[in-house]
N, C-alpha and C. Protein backbone atom coordinates (compact mmCIF):
# COMPACT_ATOMS: atom_id res chain seq x y z
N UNK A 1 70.54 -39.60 -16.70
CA UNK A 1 69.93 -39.48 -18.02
C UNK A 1 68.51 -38.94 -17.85
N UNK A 2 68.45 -37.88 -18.89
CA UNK A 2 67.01 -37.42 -18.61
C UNK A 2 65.67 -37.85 -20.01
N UNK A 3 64.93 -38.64 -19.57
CA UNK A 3 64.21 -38.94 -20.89
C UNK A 3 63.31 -37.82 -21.56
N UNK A 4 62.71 -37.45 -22.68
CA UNK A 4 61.57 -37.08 -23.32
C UNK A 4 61.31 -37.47 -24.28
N UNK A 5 59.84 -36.84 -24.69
CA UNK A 5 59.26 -37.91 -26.13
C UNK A 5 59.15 -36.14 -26.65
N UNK A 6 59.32 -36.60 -27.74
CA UNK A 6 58.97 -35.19 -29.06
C UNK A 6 58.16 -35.23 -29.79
N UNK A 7 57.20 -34.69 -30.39
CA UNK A 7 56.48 -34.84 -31.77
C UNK A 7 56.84 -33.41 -32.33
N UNK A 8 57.41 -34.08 -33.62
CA UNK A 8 57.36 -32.84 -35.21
C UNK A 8 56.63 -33.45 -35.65
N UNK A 9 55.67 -32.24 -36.43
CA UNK A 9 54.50 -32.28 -37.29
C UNK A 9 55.06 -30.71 -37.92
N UNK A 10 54.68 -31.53 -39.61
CA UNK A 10 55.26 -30.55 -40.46
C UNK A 10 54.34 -29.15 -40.89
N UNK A 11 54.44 -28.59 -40.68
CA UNK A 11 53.57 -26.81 -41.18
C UNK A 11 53.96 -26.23 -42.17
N UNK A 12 53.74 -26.78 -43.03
CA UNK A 12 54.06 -26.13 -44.47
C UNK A 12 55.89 -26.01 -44.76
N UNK A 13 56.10 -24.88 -44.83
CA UNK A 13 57.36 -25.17 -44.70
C UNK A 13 58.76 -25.22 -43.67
N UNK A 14 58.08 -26.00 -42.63
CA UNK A 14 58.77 -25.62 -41.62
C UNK A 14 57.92 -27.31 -40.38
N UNK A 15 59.05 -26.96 -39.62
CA UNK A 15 58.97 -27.95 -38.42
C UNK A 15 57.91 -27.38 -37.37
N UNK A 16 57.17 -27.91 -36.46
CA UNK A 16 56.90 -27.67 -35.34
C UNK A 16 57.01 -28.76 -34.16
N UNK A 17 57.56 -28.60 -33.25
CA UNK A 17 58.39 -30.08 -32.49
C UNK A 17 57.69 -29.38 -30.89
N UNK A 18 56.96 -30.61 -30.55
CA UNK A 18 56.47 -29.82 -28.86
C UNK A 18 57.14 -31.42 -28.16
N UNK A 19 57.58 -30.77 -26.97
CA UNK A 19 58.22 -31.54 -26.22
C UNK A 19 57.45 -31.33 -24.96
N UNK A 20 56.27 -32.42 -24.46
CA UNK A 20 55.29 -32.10 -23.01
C UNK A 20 56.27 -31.75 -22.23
N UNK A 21 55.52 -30.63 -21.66
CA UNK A 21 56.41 -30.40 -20.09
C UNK A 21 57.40 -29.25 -20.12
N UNK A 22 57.48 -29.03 -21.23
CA UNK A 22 58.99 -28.61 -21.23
C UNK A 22 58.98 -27.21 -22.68
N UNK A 23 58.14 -27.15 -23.69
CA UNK A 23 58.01 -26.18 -24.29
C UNK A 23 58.09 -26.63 -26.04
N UNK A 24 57.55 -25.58 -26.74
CA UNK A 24 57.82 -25.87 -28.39
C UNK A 24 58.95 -25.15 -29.09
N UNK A 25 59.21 -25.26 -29.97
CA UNK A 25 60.24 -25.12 -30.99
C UNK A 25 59.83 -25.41 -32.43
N UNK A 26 60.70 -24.94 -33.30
CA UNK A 26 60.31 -24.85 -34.56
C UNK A 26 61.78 -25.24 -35.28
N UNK A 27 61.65 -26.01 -36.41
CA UNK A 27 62.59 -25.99 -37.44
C UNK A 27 62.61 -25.90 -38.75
N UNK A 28 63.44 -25.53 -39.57
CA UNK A 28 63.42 -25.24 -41.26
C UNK A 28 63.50 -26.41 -42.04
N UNK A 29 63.97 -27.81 -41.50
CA UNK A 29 64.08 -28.72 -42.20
C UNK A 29 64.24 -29.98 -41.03
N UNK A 30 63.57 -30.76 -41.75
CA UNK A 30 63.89 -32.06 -41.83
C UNK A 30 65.12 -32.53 -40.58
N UNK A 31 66.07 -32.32 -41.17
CA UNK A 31 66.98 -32.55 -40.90
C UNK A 31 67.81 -31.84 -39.41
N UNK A 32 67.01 -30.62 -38.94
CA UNK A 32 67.34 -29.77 -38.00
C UNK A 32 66.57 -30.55 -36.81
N UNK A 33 65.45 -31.15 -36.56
CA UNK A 33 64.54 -31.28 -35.86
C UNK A 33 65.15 -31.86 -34.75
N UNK A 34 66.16 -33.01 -34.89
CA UNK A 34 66.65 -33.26 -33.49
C UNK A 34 67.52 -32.23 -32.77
N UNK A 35 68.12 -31.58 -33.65
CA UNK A 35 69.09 -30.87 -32.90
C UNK A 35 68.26 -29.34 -32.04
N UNK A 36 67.24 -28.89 -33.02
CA UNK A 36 66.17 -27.47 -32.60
C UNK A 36 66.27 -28.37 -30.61
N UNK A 37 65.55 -30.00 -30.89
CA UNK A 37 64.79 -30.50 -29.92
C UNK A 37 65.73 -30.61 -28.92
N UNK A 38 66.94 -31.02 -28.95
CA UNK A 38 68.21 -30.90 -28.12
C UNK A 38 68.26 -29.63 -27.28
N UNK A 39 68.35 -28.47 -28.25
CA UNK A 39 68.70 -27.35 -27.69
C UNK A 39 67.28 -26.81 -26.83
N UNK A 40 66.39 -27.01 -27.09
CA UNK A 40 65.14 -26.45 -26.30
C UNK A 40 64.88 -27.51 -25.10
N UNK A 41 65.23 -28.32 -25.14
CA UNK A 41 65.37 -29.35 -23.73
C UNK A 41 66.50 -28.43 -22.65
N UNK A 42 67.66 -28.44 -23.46
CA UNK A 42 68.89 -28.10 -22.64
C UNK A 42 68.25 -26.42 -22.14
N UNK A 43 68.25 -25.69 -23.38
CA UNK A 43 67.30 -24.69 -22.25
C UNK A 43 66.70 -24.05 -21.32
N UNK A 44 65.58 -25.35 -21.58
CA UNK A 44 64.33 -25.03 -20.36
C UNK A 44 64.68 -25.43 -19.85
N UNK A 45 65.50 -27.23 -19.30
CA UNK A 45 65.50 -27.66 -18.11
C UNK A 45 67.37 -27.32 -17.56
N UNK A 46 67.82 -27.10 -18.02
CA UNK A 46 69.00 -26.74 -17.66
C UNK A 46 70.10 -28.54 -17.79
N UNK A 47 69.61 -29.27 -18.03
CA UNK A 47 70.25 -30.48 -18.23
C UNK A 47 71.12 -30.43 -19.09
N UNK A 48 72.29 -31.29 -18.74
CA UNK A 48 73.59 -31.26 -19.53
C UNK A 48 73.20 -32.02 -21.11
N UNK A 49 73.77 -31.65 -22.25
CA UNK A 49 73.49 -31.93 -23.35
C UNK A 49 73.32 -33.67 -23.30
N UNK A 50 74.83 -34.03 -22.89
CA UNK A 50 75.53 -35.66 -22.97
C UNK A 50 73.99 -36.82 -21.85
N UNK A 51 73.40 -36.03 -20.93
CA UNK A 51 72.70 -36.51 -19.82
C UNK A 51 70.94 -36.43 -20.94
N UNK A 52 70.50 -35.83 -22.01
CA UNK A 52 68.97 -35.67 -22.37
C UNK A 52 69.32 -37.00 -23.66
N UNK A 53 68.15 -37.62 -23.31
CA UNK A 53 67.80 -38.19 -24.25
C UNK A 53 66.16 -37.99 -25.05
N UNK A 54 66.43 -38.20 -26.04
CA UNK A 54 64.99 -37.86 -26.91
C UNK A 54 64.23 -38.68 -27.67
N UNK A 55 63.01 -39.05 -27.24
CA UNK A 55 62.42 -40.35 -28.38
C UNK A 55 61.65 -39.37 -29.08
N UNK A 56 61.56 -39.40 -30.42
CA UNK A 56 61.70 -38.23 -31.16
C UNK A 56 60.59 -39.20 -32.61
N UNK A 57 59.19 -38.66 -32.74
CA UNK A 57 58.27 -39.03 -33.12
C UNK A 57 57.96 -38.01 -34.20
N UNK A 58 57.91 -38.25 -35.58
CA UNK A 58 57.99 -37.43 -36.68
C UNK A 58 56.47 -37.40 -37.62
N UNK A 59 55.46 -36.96 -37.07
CA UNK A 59 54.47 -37.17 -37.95
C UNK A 59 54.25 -36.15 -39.35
């Protein structure tokens, strides 16, 4: 299992989600932000989807 912490902070109309270490991402809603944060983990670090976990901090 691979841990990270996330922060989204909202920009008008849109997400911005930085994950230390590892890179930023952006989303359109609300509702996208874990999954944007999923896919930009799996990405950069090459870790299997089922193996990342995300503590996922929404300011």
């Amino acid at each position: 299992m691979a841990d990270f912490t996330a922060t989204a902070l909202s920009e008008g109309d849109h997400w911005v989600i930085d994950v230390p270490g590892v890179g930023t991402t952006e989303a359109g809603s609300v509702e996208d932000i874990e999954e944007m944060t999923l896919e930009l983990v799996v990405a950069m670090t090459h870790a299997a989807r089922e193996d990342v976990h995300i503590d996922l901090r929404i300011v």
